[in-house]
Protein backbone atom coordinates (compact mmCIF):
# COMPACT_ATOMS: atom_id res chain seq x y z
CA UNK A 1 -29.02 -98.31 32.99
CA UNK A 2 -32.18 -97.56 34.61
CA UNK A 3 -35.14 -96.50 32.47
CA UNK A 4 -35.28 -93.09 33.95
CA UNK A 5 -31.78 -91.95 32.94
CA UNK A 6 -32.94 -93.21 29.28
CA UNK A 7 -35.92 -91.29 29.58
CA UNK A 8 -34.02 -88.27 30.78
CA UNK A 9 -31.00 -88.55 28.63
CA UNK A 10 -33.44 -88.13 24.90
CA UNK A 11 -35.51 -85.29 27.31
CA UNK A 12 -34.81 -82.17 25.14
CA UNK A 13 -35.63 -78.44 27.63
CA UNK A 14 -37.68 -75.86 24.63
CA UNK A 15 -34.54 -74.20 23.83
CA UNK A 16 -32.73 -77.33 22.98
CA UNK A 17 -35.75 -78.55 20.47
CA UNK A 18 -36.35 -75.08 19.08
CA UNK A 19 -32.76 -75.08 18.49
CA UNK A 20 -33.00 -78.46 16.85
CA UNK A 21 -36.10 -76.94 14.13
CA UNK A 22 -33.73 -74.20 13.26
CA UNK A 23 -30.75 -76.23 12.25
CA UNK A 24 -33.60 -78.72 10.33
CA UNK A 25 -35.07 -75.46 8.71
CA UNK A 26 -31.08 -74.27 7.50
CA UNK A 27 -30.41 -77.04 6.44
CA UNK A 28 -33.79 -77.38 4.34
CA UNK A 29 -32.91 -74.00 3.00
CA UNK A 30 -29.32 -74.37 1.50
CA UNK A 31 -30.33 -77.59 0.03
CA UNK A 32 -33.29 -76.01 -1.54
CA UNK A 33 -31.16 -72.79 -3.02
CA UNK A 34 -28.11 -75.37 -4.35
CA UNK A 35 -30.94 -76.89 -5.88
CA UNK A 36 -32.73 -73.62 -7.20
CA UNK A 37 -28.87 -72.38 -8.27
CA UNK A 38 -28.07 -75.16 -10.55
CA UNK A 39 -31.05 -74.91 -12.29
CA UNK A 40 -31.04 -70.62 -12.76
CA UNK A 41 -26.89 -71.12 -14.28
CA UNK A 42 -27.93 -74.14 -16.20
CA UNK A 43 -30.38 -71.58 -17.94
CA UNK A 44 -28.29 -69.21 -18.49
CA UNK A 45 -26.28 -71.03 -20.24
CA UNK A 46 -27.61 -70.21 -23.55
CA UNK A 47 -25.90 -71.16 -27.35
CA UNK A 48 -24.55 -68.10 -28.53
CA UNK A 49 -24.65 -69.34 -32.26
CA UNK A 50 -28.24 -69.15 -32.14
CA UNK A 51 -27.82 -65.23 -30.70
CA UNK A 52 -24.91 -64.35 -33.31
CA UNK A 53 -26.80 -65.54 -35.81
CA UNK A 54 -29.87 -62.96 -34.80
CA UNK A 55 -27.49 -60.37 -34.16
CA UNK A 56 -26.61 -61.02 -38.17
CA UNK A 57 -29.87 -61.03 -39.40
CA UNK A 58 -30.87 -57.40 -37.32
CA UNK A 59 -27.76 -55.83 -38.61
CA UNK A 60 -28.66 -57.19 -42.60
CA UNK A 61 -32.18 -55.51 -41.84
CA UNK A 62 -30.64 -52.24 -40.67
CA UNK A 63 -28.66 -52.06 -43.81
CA UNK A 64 -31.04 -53.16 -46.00
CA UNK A 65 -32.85 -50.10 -44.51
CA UNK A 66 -30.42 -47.62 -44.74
CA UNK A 67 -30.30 -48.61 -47.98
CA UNK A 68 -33.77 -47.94 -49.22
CA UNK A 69 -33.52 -44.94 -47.11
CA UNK A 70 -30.68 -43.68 -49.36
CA UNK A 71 -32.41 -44.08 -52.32
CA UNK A 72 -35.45 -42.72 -50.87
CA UNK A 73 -33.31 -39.47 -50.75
CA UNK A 74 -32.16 -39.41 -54.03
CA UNK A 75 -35.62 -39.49 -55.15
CA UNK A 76 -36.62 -36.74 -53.12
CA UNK A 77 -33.93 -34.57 -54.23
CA UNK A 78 -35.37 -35.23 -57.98
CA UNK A 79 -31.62 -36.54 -59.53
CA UNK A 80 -31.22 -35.89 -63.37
CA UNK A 81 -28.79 -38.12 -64.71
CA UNK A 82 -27.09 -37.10 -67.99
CA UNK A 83 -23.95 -37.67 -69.85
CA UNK A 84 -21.03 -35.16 -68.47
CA UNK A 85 -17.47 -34.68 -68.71
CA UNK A 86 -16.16 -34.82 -65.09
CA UNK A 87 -13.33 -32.46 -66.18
CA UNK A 88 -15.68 -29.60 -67.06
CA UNK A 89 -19.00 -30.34 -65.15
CA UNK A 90 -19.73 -27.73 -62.51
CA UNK A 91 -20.64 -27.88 -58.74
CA UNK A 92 -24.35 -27.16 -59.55
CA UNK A 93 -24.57 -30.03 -61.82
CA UNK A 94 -22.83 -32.74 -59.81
CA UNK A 95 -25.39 -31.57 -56.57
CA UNK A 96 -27.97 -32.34 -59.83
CA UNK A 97 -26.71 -35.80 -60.14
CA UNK A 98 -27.62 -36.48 -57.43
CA UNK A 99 -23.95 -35.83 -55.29
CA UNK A 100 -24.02 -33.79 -51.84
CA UNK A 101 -22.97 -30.55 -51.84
CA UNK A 102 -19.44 -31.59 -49.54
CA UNK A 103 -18.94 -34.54 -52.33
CA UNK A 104 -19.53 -31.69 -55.31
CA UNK A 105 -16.90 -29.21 -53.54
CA UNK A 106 -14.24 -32.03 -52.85
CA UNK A 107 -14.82 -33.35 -56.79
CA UNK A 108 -13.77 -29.77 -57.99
CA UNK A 109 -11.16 -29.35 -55.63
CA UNK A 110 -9.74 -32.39 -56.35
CA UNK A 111 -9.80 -32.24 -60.34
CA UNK A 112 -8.03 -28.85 -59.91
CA UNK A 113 -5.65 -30.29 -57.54
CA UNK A 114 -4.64 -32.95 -60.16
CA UNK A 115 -4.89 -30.66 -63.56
CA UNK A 116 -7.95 -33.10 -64.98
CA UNK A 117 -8.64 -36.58 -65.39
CA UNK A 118 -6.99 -38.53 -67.46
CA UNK A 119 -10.09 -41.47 -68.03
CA UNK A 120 -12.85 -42.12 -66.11
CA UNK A 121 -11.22 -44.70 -63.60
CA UNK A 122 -9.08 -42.00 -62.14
CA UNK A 123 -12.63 -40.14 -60.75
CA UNK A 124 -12.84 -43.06 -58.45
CA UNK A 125 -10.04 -41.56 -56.51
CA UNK A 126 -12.52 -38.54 -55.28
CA UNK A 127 -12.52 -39.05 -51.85
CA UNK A 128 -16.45 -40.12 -50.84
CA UNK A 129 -17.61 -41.13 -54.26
CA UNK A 130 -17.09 -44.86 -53.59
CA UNK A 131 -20.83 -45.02 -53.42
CA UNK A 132 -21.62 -42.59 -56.30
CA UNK A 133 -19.09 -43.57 -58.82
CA UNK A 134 -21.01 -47.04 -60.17
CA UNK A 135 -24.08 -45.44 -60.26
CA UNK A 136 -22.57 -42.45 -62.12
CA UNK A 137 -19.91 -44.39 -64.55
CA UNK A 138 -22.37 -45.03 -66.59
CA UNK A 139 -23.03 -41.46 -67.64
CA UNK A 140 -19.32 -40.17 -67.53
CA UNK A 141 -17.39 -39.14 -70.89
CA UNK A 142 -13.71 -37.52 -71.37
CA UNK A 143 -14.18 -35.22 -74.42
CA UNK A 144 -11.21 -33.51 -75.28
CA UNK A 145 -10.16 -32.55 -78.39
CA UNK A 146 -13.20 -32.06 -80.19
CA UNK A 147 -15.07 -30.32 -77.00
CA UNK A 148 -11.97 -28.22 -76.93
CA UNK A 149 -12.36 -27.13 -81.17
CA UNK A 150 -16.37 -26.96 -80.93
CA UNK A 151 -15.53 -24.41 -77.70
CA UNK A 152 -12.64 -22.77 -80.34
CA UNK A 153 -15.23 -22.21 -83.20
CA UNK A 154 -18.02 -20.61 -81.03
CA UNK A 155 -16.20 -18.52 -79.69
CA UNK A 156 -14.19 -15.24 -81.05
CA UNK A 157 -10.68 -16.35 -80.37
CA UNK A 158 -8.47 -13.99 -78.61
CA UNK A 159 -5.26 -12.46 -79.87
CA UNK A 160 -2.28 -14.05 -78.42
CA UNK A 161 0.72 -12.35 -76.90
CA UNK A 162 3.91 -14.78 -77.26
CA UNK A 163 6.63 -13.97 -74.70
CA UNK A 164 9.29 -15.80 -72.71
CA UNK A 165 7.39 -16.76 -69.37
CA UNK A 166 7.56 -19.63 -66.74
CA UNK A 167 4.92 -21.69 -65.48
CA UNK A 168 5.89 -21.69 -62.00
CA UNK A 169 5.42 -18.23 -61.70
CA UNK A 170 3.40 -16.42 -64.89
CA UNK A 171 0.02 -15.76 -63.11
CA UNK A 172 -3.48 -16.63 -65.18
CA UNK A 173 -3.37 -13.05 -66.46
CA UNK A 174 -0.33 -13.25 -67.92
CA UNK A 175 -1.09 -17.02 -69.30
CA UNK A 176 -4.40 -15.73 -70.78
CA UNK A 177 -2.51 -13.21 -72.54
CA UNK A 178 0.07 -15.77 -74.28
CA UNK A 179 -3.62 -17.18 -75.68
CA UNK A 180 -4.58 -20.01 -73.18
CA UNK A 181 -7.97 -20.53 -72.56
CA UNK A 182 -9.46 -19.32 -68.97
CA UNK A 183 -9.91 -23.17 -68.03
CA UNK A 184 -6.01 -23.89 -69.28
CA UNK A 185 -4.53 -20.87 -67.40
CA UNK A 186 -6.80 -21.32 -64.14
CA UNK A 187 -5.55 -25.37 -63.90
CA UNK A 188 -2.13 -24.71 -64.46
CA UNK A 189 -1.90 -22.03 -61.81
CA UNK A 190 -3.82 -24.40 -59.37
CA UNK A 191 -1.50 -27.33 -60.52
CA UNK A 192 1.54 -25.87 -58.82
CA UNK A 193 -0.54 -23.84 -55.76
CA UNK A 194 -1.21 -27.68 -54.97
CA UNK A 195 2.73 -28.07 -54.17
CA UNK A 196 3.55 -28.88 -57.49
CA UNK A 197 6.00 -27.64 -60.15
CA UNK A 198 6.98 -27.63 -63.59
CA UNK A 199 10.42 -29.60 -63.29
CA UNK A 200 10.54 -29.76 -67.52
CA UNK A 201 8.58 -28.86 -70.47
CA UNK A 202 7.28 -32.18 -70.50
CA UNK A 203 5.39 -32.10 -67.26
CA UNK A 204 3.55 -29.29 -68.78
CA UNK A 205 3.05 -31.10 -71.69
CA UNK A 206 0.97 -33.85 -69.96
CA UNK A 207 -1.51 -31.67 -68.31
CA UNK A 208 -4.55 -32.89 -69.03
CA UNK A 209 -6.10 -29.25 -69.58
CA UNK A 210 -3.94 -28.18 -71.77
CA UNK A 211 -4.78 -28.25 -75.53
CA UNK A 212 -2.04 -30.41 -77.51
CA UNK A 213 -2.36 -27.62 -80.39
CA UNK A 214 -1.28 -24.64 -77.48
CA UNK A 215 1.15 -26.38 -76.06
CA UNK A 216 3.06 -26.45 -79.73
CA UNK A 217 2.31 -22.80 -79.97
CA UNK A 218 3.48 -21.59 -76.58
CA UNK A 219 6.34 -24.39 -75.98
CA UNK A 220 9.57 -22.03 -78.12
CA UNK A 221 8.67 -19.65 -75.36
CA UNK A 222 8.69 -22.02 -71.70
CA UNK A 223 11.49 -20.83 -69.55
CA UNK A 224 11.87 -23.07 -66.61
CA UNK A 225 15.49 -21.54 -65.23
CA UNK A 226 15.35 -18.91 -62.65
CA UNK A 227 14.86 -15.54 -64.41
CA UNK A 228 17.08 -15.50 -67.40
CA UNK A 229 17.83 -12.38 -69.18
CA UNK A 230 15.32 -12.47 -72.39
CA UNK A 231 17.02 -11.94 -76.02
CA UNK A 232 16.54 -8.84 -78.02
CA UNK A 233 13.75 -10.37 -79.85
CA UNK A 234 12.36 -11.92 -77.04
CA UNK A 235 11.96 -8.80 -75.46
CA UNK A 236 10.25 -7.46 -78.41
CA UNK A 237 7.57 -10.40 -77.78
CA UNK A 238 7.28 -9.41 -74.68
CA UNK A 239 6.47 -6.22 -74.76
CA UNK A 240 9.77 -5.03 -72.91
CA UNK A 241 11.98 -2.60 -74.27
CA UNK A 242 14.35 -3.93 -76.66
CA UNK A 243 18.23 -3.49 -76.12
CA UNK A 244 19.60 -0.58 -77.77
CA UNK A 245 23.42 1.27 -77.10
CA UNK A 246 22.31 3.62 -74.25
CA UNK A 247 23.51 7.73 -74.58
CA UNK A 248 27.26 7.83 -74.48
CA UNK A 249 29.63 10.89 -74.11
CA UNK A 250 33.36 10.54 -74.16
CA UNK A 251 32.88 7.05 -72.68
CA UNK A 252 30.51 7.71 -70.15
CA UNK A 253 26.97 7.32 -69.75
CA UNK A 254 24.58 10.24 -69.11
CA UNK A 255 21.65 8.48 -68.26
CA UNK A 256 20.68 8.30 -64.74
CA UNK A 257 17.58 7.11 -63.39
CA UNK A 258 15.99 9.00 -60.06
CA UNK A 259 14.47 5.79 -58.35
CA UNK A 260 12.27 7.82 -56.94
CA UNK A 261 11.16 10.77 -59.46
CA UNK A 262 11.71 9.03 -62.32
CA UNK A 263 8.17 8.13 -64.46
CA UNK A 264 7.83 4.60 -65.85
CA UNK A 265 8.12 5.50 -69.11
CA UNK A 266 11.58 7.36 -68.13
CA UNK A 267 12.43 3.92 -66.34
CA UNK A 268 11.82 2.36 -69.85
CA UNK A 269 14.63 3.90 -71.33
CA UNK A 270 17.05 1.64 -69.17
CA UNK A 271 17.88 -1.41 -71.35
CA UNK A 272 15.41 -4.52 -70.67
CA UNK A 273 13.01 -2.85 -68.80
CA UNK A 274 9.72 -2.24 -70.69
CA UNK A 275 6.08 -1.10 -69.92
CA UNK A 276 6.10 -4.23 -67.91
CA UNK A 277 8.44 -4.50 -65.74
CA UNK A 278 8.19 -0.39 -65.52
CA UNK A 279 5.32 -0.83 -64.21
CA UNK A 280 5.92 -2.88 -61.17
CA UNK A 281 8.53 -1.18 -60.39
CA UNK A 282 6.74 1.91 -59.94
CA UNK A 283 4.10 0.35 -57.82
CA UNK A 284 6.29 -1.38 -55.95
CA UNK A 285 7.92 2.13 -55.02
CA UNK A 286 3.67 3.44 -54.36
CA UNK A 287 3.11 0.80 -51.65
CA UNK A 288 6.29 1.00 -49.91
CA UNK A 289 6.54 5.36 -49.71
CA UNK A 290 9.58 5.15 -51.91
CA UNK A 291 12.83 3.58 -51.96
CA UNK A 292 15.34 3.85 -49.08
CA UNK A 293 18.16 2.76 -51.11
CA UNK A 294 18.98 1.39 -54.95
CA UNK A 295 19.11 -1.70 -53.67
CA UNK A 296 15.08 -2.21 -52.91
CA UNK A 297 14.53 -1.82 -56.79
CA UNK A 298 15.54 -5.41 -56.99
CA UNK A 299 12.94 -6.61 -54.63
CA UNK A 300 10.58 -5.78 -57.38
CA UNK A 301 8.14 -8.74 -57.74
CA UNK A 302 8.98 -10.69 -60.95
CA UNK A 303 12.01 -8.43 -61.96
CA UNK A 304 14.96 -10.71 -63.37
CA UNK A 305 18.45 -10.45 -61.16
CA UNK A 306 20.12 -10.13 -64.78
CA UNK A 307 17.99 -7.09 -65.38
CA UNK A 308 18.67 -5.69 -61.88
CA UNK A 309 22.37 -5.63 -62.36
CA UNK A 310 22.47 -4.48 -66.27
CA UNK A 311 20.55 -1.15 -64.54
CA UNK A 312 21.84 -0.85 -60.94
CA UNK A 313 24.78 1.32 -62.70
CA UNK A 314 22.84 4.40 -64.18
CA UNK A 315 20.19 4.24 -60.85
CA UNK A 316 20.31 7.43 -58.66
CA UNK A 317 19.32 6.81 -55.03
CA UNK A 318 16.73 10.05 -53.76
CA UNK A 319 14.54 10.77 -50.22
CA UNK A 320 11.60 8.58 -50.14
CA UNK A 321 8.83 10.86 -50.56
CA UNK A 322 5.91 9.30 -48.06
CA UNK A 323 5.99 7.95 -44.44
CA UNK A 324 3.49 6.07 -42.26
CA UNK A 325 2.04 8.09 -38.91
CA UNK A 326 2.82 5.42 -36.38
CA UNK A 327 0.66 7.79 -34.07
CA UNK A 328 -2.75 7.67 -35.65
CA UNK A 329 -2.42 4.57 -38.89
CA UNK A 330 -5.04 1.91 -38.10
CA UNK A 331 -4.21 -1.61 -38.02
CA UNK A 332 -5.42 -2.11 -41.90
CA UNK A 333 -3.22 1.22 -42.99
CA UNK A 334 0.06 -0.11 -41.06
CA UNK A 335 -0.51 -3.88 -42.47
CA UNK A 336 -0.77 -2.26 -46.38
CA UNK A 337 2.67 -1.77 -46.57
CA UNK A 338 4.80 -4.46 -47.79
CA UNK A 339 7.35 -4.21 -45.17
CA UNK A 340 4.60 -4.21 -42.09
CA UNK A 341 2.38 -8.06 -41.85
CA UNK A 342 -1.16 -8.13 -40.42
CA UNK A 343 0.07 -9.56 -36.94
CA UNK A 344 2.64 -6.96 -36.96
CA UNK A 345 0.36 -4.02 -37.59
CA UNK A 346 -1.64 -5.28 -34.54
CA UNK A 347 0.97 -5.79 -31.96
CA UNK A 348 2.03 -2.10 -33.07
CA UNK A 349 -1.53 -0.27 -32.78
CA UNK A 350 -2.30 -2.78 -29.35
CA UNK A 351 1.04 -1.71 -27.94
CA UNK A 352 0.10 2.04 -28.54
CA UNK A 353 -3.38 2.10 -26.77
CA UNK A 354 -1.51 0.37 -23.51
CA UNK A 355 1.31 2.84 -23.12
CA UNK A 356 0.48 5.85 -25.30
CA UNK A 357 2.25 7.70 -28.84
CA UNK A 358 5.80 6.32 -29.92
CA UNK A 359 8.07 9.08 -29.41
CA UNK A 360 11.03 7.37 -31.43
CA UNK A 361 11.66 3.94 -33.03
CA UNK A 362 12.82 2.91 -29.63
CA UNK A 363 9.55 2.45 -28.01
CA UNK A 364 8.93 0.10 -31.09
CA UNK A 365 12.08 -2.15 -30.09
CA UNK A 366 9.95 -2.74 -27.04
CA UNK A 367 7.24 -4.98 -28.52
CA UNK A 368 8.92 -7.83 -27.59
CA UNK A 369 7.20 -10.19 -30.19
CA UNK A 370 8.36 -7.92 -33.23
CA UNK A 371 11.75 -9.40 -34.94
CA UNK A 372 14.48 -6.85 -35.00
CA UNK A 373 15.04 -7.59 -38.92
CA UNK A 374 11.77 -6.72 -39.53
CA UNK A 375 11.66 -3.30 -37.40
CA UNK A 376 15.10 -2.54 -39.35
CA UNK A 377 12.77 -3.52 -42.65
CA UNK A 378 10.01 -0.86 -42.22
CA UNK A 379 11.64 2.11 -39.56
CA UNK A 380 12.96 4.19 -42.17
CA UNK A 381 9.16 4.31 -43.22
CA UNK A 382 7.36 5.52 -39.87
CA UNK A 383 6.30 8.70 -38.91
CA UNK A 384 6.64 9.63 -34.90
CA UNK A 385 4.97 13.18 -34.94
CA UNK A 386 1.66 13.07 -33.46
């Protein structure tokens, strides 16, 4: 080979040897960056013990702060602690002691719920005082019996009533009366608004707030079956009338009752009904306008089925005597009947402004969200003239 075609076969034109650099130069380049890559990952590649463990120590910091801040706050609300009996202390006085106001209203709620506590372990079951209870067992005591007798002698004690009653249904006036305290009568009637009943005499019995000595005194008189007729002397206890042969002429009995003209001391000449029971009666027959038929007497709230039937005989049916102006009663007149609810009176009086006076009983079938049972219920008591 002649030295000229070696000369000219390693002669490179300027785009061949600029094209040369620039593969040199990429080449320089991707080594460099593998290079500078392995060493950024390898980095990165940290322990994460190390960083758990600091996570761990910020979080015991925060806590430990929260902490201090908590008691920081009791301070500033000035807490008094002093002995109390957590089934008598008040709202007030648990917000003193350093409780918030939420914790103070659930406390309450749930001692009333529950008829008292039994010890002092069973106020750890207020929901929220997980924190509060340690710091408060200390100053906790159940007084009973003797808080109950000191509360007895200071006070004038009232003059009890004894009468046949249940405790699923006597309200706290009628409980006061049979010579429970406020307290006694208040927790028995929340006991069973809770959801809860008085299956025996027993369950009563092991209410908390109930005084050992009362429950002796009033126990002759629990009735737990549904409304049993009450004995002569019963009655008499009571305050009802007490059975007595009612006027008889050649076998048959002159008494009738007007259900409603009659006065409720003329209804207490029936047997078993007393001022009472009288009494209801008669206001039951104010709120409604009167009774449509005999029948309606036994919807009186409270009155036995026993006593019912023993009067239904010598009961006169009459014209009820007041009626309800569809036309112009507001929504709060319509809903005071018993017959009419508070939905019901609006869907009445909102029906009216739309499409004008009712002109018959009729244009109430229209509303079609009003139950025909219940229209049947309170028709006899509306008023269409305008």
């Amino acid at each position: 080979m002649k030295s000229n075609d070696i000369k000219e076969f390693f002669h490179f034109t300027t785009i061949e040897r600029n094209g040369a650099i620039g593969v040199l130069l990429l080449c320089f380049i991707v080594l460099f960056f593998s290079h500078l890559y392995a060493q950024f990952f390898s980095f990165l590649n940290i322990d994460s013990k190390n960083y758990q463990s600091e996570i761990a120590s910020f979080r015991a910091a925060q806590e430990s702060k929260e902490e201090s801040e908590g008691l920081a706050h009791y301070s500033e609300k000035a807490i008094q602690l002093f002995e109390f009996n957590p089934n008598t202390v008040s709202e007030k006085d648990l917000v003193k002691l350093g409780l918030k106001t939420k914790t103070a209203q659930t406390f309450i709620k749930y001692r009333d719920k529950i008829g008292g506590f039994k010890n002092v372990e069973a106020v750890k079951n207020v929901y929220g005082l997980s924190k509060d209870y340690e710091r408060l067992l200390p100053y906790m005591a159940i007084k009973r019996q003797n808080k109950v007798k000191e509360k007895a002698k200071s006070i004038t004690p009232k003059v009890s009533e004894l009468f046949p009653f249940d405790p699923n249904t006597a309200s706290q006036e009628e409980l006061e009366r049979l010579g429970l305290p406020s307290h006694s009568a208040k927790a028995i009637v929340n006991y069973r608004k809770n959801g809860r009943g008085f299956k025996t005499k027993k369950d009563l019995q092991n209410m908390y707030m109930l005084d050992a000595a009362d429950y002796q005194r009033i126990e002759p008189y629990i009735q737990l079956s549904l409304h049993k007729a009450a004995s002569n002397e019963q009655q008499l206890a009571f305050g009802e009338a007490p059975t007595r042969e009612l006027p008889n002429t050649n076998g048959i009995n002159e008494l009738r009752i007007d259900i409603n003209q009659s006065t409720a001391e003329q209804w207490q000449q029936l047997r078993g009904v007393g001022p009472g029971y009288s009494r209801r009666i008669t206001q039951f027959r104010i709120a409604l306008g009167g009774f449509q038929s005999i029948e309606q007497v036994g919807e009186t709230y409270d009155l036995p089925d026993s006593v019912f039937q023993s009067i239904k005989p010598f009961l006169v049916a009459s014209p009820i005597s007041t009626r309800l102006s569809v036309n112009t009663a507001t929504e709060e007149q319509l809903s005071k009947h018993p017959y009419i609810s508070w939905k019901e009176a609006k869907l009445i009086v909102k029906y009216r402004t739309q499409h004008g006076t009712y002109q018959s009983i009729e244009d109430i079938k229209n509303i079609r969200a009003l139950k025909a049972e219940s229209i049947e219920r309170f028709a006899p008591y509306l008023d269409f003239s305008e």
